[in-house]
Protein backbone atom coordinates (compact mmCIF):
# COMPACT_ATOMS: atom_id res chain seq x y z
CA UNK A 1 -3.37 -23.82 -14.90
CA UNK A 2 -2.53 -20.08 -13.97
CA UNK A 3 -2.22 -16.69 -15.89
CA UNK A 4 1.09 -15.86 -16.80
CA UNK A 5 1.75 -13.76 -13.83
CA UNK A 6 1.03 -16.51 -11.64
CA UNK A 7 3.22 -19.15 -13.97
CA UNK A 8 6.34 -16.74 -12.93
CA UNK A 9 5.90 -16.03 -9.48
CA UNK A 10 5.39 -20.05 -9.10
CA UNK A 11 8.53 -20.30 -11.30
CA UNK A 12 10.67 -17.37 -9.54
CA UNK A 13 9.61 -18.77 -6.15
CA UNK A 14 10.68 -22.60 -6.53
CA UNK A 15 13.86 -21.70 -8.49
CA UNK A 16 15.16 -19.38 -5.88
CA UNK A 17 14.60 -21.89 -3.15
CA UNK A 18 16.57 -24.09 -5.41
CA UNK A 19 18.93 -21.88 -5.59
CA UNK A 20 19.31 -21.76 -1.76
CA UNK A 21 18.56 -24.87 0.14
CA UNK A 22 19.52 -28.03 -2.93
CA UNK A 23 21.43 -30.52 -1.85
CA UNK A 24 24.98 -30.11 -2.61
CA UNK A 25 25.61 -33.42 -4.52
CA UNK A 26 28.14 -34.84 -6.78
CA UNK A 27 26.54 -34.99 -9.99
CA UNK A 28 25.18 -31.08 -9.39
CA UNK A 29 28.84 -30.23 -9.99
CA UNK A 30 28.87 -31.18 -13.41
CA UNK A 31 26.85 -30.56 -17.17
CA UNK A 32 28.86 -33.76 -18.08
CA UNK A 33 25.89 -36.05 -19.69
CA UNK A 34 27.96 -39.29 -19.20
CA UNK A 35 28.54 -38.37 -15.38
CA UNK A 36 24.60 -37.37 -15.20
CA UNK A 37 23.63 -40.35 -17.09
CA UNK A 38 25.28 -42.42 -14.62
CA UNK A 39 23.74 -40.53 -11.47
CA UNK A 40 20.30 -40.69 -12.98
CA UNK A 41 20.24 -44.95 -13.63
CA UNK A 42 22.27 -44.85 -10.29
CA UNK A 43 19.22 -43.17 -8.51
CA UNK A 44 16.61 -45.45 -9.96
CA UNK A 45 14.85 -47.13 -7.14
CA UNK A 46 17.71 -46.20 -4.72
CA UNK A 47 18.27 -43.86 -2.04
CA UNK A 48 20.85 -40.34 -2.64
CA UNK A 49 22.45 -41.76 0.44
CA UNK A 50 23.19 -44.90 -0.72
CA UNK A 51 24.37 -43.96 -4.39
CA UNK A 52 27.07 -40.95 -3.52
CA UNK A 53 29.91 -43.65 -2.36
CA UNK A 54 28.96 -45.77 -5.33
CA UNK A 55 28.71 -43.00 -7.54
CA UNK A 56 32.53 -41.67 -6.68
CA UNK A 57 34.29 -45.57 -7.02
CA UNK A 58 32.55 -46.27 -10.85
CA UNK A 59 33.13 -42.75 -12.23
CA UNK A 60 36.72 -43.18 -10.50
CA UNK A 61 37.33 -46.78 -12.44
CA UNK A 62 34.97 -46.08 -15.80
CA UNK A 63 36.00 -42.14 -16.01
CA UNK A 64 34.88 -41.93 -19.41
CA UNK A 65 32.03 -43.03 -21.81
CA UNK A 66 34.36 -44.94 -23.95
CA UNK A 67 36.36 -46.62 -20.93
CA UNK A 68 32.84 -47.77 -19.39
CA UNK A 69 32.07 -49.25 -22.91
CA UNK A 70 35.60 -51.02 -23.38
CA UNK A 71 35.39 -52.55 -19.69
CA UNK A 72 35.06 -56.48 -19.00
CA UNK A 73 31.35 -56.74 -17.92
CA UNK A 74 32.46 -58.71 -14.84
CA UNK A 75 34.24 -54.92 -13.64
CA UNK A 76 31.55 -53.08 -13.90
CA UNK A 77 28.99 -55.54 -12.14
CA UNK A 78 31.74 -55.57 -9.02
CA UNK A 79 31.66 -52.47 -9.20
CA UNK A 80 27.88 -52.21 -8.93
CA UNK A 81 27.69 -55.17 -6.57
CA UNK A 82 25.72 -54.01 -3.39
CA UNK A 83 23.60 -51.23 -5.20
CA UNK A 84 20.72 -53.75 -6.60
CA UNK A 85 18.79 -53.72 -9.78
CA UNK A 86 21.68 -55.54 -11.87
CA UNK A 87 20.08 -55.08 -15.13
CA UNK A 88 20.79 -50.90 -14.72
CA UNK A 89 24.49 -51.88 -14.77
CA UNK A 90 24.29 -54.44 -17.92
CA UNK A 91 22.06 -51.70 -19.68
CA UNK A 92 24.20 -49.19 -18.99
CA UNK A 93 27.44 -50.12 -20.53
CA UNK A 94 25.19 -52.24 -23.44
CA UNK A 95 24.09 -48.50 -24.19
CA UNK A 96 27.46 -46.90 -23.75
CA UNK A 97 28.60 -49.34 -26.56
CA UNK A 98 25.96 -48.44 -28.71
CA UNK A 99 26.83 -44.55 -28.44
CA UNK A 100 30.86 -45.64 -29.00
CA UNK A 101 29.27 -47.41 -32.37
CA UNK A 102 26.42 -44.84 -33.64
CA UNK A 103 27.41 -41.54 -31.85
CA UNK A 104 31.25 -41.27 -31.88
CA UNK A 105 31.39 -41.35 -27.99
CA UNK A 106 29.37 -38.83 -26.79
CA UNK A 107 25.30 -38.89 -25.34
CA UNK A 108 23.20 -38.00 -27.85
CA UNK A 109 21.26 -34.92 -28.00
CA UNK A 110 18.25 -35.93 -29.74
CA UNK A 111 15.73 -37.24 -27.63
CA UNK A 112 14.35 -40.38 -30.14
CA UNK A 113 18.70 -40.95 -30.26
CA UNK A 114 18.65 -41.30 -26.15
CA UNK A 115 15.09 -43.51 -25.97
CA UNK A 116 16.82 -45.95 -28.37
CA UNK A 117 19.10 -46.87 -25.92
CA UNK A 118 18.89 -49.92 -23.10
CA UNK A 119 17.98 -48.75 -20.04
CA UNK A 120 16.82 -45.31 -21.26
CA UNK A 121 13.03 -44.07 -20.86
CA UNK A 122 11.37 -41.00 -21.16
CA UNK A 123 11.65 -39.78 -18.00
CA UNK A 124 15.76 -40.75 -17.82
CA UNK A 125 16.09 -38.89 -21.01
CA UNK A 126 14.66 -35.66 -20.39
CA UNK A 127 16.91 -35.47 -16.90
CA UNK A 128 20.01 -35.98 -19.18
CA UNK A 129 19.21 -33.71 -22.44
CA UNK A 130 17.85 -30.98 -20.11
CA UNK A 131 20.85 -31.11 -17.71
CA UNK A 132 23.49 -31.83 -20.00
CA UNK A 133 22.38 -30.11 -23.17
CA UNK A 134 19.64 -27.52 -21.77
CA UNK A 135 16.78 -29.16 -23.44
CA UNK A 136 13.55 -28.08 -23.14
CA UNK A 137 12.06 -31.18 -21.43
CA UNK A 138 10.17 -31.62 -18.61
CA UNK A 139 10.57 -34.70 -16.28
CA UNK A 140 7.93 -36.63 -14.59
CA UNK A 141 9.44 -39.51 -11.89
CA UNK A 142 7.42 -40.03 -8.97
CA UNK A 143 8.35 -37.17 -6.79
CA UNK A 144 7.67 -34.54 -9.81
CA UNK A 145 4.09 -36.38 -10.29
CA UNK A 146 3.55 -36.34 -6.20
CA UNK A 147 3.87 -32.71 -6.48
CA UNK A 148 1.85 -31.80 -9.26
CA UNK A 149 -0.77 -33.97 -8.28
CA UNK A 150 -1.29 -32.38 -4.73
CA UNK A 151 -0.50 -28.63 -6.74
CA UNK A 152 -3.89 -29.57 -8.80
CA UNK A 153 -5.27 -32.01 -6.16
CA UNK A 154 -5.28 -34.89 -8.27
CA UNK A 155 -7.22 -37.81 -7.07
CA UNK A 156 -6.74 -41.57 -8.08
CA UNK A 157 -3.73 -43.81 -9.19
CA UNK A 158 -1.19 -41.24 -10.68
CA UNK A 159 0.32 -43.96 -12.82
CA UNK A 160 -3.17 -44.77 -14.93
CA UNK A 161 -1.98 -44.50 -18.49
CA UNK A 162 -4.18 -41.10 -19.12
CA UNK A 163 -3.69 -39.26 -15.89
CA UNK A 164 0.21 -40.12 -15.93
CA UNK A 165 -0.07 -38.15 -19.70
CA UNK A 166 -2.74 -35.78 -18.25
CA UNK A 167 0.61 -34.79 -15.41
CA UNK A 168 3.13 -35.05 -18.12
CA UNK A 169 1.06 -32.36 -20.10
CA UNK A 170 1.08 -29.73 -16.61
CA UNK A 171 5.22 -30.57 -16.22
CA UNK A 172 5.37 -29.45 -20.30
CA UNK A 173 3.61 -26.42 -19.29
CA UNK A 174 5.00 -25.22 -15.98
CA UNK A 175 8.41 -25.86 -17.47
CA UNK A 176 11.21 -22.89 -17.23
CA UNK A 177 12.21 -23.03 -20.48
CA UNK A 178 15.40 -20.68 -20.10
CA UNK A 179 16.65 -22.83 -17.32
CA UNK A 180 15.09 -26.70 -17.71
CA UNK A 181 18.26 -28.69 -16.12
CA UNK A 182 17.76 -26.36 -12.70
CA UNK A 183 13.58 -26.38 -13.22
CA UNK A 184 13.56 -30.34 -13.59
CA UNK A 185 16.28 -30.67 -10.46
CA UNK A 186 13.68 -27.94 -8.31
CA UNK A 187 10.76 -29.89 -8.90
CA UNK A 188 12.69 -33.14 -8.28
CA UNK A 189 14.37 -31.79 -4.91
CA UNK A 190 11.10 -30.70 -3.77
CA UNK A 191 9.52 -33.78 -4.23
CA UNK A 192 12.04 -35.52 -2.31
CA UNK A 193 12.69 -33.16 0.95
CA UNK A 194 9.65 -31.41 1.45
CA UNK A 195 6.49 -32.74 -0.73
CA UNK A 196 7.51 -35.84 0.81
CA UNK A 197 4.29 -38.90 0.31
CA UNK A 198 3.48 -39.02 4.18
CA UNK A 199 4.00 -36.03 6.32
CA UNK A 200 4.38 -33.51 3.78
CA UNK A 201 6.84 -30.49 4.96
CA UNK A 202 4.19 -27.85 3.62
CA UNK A 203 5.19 -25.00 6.26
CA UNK A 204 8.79 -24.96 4.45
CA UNK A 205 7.47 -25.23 0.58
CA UNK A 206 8.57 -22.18 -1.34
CA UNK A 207 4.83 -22.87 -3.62
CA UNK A 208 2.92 -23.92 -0.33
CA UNK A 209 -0.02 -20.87 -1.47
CA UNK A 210 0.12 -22.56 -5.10
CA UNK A 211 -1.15 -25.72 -3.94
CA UNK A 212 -4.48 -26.57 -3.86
CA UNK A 213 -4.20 -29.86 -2.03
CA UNK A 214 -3.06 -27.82 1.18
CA UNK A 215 -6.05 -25.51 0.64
CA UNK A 216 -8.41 -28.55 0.69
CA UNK A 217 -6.31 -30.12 3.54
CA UNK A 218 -5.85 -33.24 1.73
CA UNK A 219 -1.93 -33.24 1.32
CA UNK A 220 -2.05 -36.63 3.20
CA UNK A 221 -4.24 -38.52 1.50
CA UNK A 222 -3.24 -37.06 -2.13
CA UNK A 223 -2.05 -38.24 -4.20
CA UNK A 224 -3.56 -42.27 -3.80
CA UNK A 225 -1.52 -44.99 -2.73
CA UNK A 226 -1.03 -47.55 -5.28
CA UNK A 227 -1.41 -51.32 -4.18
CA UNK A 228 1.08 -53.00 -3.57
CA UNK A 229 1.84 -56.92 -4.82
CA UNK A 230 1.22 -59.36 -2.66
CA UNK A 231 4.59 -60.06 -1.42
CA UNK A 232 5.57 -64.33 -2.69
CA UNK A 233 7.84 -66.69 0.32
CA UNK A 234 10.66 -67.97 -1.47
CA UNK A 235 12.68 -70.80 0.55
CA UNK A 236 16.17 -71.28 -0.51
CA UNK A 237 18.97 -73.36 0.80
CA UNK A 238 22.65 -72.56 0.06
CA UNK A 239 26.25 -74.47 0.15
CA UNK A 240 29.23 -72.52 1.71
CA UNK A 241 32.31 -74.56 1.45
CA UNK A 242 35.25 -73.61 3.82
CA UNK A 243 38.07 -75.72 3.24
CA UNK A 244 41.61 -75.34 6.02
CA UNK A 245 42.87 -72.11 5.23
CA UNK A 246 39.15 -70.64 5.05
CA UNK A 247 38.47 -70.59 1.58
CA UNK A 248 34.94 -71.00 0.01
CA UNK A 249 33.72 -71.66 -3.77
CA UNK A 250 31.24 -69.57 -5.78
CA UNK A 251 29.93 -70.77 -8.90
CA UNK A 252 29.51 -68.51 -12.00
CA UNK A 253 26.79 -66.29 -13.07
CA UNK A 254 24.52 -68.13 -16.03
CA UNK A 255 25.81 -67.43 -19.77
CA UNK A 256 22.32 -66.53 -20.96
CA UNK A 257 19.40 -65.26 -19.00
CA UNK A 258 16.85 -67.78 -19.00
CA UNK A 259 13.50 -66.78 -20.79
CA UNK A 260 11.38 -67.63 -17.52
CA UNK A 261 14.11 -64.82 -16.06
CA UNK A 262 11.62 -62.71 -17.63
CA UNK A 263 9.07 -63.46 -15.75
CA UNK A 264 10.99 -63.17 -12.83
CA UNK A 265 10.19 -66.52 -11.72
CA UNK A 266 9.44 -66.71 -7.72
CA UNK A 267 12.03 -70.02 -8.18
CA UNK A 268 14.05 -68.99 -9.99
CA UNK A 269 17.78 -69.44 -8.57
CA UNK A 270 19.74 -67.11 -11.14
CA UNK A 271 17.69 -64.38 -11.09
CA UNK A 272 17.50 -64.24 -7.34
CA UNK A 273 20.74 -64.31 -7.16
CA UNK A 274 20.99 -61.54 -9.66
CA UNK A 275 22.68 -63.80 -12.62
CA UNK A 276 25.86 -63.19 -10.48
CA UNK A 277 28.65 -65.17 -8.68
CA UNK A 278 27.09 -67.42 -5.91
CA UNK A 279 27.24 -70.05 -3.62
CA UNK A 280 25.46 -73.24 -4.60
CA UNK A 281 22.14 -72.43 -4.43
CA UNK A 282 18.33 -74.30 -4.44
CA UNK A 283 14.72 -73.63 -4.18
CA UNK A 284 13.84 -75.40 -1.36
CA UNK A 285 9.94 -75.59 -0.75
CA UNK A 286 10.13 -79.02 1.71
CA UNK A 287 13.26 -79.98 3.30
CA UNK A 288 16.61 -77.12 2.83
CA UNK A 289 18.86 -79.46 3.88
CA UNK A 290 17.66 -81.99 2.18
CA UNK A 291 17.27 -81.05 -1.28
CA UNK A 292 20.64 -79.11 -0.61
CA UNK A 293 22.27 -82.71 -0.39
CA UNK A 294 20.63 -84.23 -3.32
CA UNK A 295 21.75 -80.80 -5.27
CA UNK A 296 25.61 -81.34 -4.43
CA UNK A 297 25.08 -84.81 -5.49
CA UNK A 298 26.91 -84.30 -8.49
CA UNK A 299 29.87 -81.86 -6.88
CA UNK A 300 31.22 -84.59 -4.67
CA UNK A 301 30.40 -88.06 -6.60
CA UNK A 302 28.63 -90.83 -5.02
CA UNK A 303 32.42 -92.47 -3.80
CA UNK A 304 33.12 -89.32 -2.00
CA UNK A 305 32.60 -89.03 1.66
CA UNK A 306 29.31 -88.27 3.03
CA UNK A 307 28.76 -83.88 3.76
CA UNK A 308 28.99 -82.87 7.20
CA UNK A 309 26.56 -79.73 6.59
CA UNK A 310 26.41 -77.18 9.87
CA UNK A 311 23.07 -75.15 9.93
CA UNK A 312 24.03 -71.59 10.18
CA UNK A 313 21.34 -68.20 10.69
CA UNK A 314 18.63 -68.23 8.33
CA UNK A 315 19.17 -65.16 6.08
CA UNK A 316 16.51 -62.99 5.30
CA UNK A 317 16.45 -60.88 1.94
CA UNK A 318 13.93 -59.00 -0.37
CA UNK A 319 13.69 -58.89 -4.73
CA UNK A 320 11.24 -56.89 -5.40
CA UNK A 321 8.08 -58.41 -4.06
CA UNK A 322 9.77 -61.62 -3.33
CA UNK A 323 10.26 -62.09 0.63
CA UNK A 324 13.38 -64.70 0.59
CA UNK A 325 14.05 -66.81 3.65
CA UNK A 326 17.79 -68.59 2.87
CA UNK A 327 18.71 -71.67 4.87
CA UNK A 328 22.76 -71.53 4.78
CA UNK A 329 24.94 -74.69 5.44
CA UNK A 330 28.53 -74.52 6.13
CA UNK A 331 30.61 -77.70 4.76
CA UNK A 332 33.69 -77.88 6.25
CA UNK A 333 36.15 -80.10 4.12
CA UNK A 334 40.01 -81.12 3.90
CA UNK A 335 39.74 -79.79 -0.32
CA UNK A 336 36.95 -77.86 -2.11
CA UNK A 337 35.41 -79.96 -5.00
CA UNK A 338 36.56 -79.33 -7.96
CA UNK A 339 33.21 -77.66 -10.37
CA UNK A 340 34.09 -76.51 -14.09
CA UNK A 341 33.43 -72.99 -13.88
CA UNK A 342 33.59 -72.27 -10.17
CA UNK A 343 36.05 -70.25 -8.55
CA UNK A 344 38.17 -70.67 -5.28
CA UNK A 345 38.94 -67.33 -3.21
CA UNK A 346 38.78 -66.68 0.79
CA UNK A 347 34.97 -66.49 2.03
CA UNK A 348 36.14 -62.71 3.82
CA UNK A 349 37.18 -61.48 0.32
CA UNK A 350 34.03 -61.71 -1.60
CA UNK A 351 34.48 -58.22 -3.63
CA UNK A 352 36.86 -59.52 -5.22
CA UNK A 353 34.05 -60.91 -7.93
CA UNK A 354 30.49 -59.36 -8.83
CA UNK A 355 28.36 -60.93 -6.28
CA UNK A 356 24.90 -59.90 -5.20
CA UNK A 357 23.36 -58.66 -1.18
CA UNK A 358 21.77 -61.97 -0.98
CA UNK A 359 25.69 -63.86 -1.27
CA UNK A 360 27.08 -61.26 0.77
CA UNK A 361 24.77 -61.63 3.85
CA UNK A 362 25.11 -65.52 3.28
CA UNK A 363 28.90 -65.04 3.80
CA UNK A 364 28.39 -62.89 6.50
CA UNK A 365 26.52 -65.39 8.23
CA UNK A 366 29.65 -68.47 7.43
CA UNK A 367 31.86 -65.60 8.83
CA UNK A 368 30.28 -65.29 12.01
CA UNK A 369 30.45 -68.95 12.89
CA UNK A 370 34.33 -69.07 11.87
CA UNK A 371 34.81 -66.14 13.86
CA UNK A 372 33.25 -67.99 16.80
CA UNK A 373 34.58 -71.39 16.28
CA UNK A 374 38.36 -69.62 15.94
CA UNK A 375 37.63 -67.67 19.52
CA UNK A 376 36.63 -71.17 20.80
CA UNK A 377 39.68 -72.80 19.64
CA UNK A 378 42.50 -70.12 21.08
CA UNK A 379 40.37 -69.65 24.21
CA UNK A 380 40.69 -73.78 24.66
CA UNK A 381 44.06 -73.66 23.86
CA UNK A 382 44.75 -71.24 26.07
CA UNK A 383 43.14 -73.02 29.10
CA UNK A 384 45.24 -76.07 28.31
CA UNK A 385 48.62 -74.00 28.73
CA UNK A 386 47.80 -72.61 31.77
CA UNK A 387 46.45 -76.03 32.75
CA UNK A 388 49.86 -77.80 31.61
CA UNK A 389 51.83 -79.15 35.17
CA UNK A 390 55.22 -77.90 35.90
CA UNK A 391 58.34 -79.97 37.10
């Protein structure tokens, strides 16, 4: 790529803006590989922004490996109920129990030790070995491959099998090999503040004269866009019980993933609902409310008294290239039915159990309307006493 004169002053030149302008974040402060194992699955598919508070709480409950393998599974999902991508949790403490078994406790060192793991690919395992352990391995994510590509002005989809080794054979190469945790967290920094994938910051790049891409003025249009999946409507309808003293009932997650789960079946209610505590939920292609009823058939009994269900604001929700539009029903009733399984707790203290975004903006939406129906009621109530006659 360049003479070895070149290869430093591109090295020197990114690692000193490193050393300046990174990011002060939590997992920087540390060569702790459980604590940097848990930041990198963390920032999978997720926003820095949006990880640092979750970050802080699991690392404050699951401080060690061993207590995060040890934990009830139903913890650690609570505890990673909000961030999305449920499996990362399951995998994650699956793979913490494996090192407690095979590796006495700590990460392992050796890279074929870390890619036998759940959850654990090549990229995740080069950010841990070289950060933790000083390993000399270079990472490729999307931001490292964004900025190689427009360095070399790579056309076409990064992510074709032979190009994405073609880019993994330039990070091998322009690897610092006396510093690979800091070289792997420069390249990854710049990818995500100033080689950004539209409007690329290329006045402020420490490497700007390295880059070929700038010299062709094609930083916008390298590297390609990849195609997206055509997004698939999912209609769902959903059951929130609120009995007197404003309690609701969630039913459990399912004991098994389903082998259509797999697939990640556009219908298919446990995995939309992230195989976690819910409110009774249904497809509903035709008729919400309808097939709602016919689903709570078996909840109340066919003696029972006929459901009063109260249409509240559809909810709106994304998983992965599913667009879900949720029809919510509140069912007010004197006692919650009684469901083997299902458990009874007040709808305003959801975290209390692992539940998913998609239950939490469905209770949302049931607390709105109780907020508005109790405001109703005390500003009634206090018409009538200042309508009550004196004598």
């Amino acid at each position: 790529m360049w003479n070895g004169h070149e290869l430093a002053r591109f090295r020197r030149a990114l690692l000193e803006w490193f050393g300046q302008f990174q990011r002060d974040l939590p997992w920087r402060r540390t060569k702790d590989a459980y604590r940097i194992w848990v930041s990198e699955i963390m920032l999978q598919q997720t926003r820095v922004a949006a990880v640092i508070p979750y970050y802080e709480r699991f690392l404050e409950h699951f401080p060690s490996l061993q207590a995060l393998a040890e934990a009830p599974p139903e913890d650690v999902l609570r505890l990673w109920s909000g961030l999305g991508y449920y499996s990362r949790a399951r995998n994650l403490q699956h793979a913490a129990q494996q090192i407690v078994a095979k590796h006495a406790g700590g990460f392992p060192k050796e890279p074929e030790d870390a890619l036998a793991l759940p959850g654990i690919g090549a990229y995740t395992a080069a950010a841990i070995l070289s950060m933790a352990y000083g390993a000399r391995l270079a990472v490729l994510d999307g931001n490292v491959a964004r900025v190689l590509a427009r360095l070399d002005a790579v056309r076409g989809d990064l992510r074709e099998p032979k190009r994405w080794r073609a880019l993994q054979e330039t990070a091998d190469a322009l690897l610092d090999t006396q510093e690979p945790g800091d070289w792997n967290q420069a390249m990854m920094e710049l990818g995500a503040t100033l080689c950004t994938p539209r409007s690329p910051q290329c006045l402020l790049c420490p490497v700007a004269g390295f880059c070929e891409a700038r010299k062709q003025g094609i930083t916008e249009v390298v590297p390609e866009r990849r195609k997206k999946r055509e997004p698939v409507a999912v209609t769902l309808a959903a059951a929130v019980f609120l009995d007197r003293k404003g309690r609701t009932l969630l039913l459990p997650p399912p004991k098994r993933a389903r082998q259509q789960e797999a697939r990640s079946a556009a219908d298919d209610v446990p995995t939309l609902c992230c195989r976690m505590w819910h409110f009774p939920t249904v497809a509903a292609k035709e008729n919400p409310k309808l097939q709602l009823l016919r689903s709570l058939a078996s909840f109340t009994g066919a003696a029972g008294p006929p459901l009063e269900l109260v249409p509240l604001e559809p909810v709106r929700h994304s998983v992965t290239y599913r667009d879900i539009t949720l029809s919510p029903f509140a069912i007010p009733c004197a006692e919650l039915p009684r469901v083997a399984g299902a458990k009874v707790l007040s709808l305003s203290d959801l975290s209390a159990l692992a539940v998913s975004n998609l239950t939490r903006k469905v209770a949302r939406t049931a607390l709105a309307l109780a907020s508005h129906e109790d405001r109703a009621k005390k500003k009634r109530a206090a018409m009538q006493g200042r309508l009550q006659p004196v004598f």
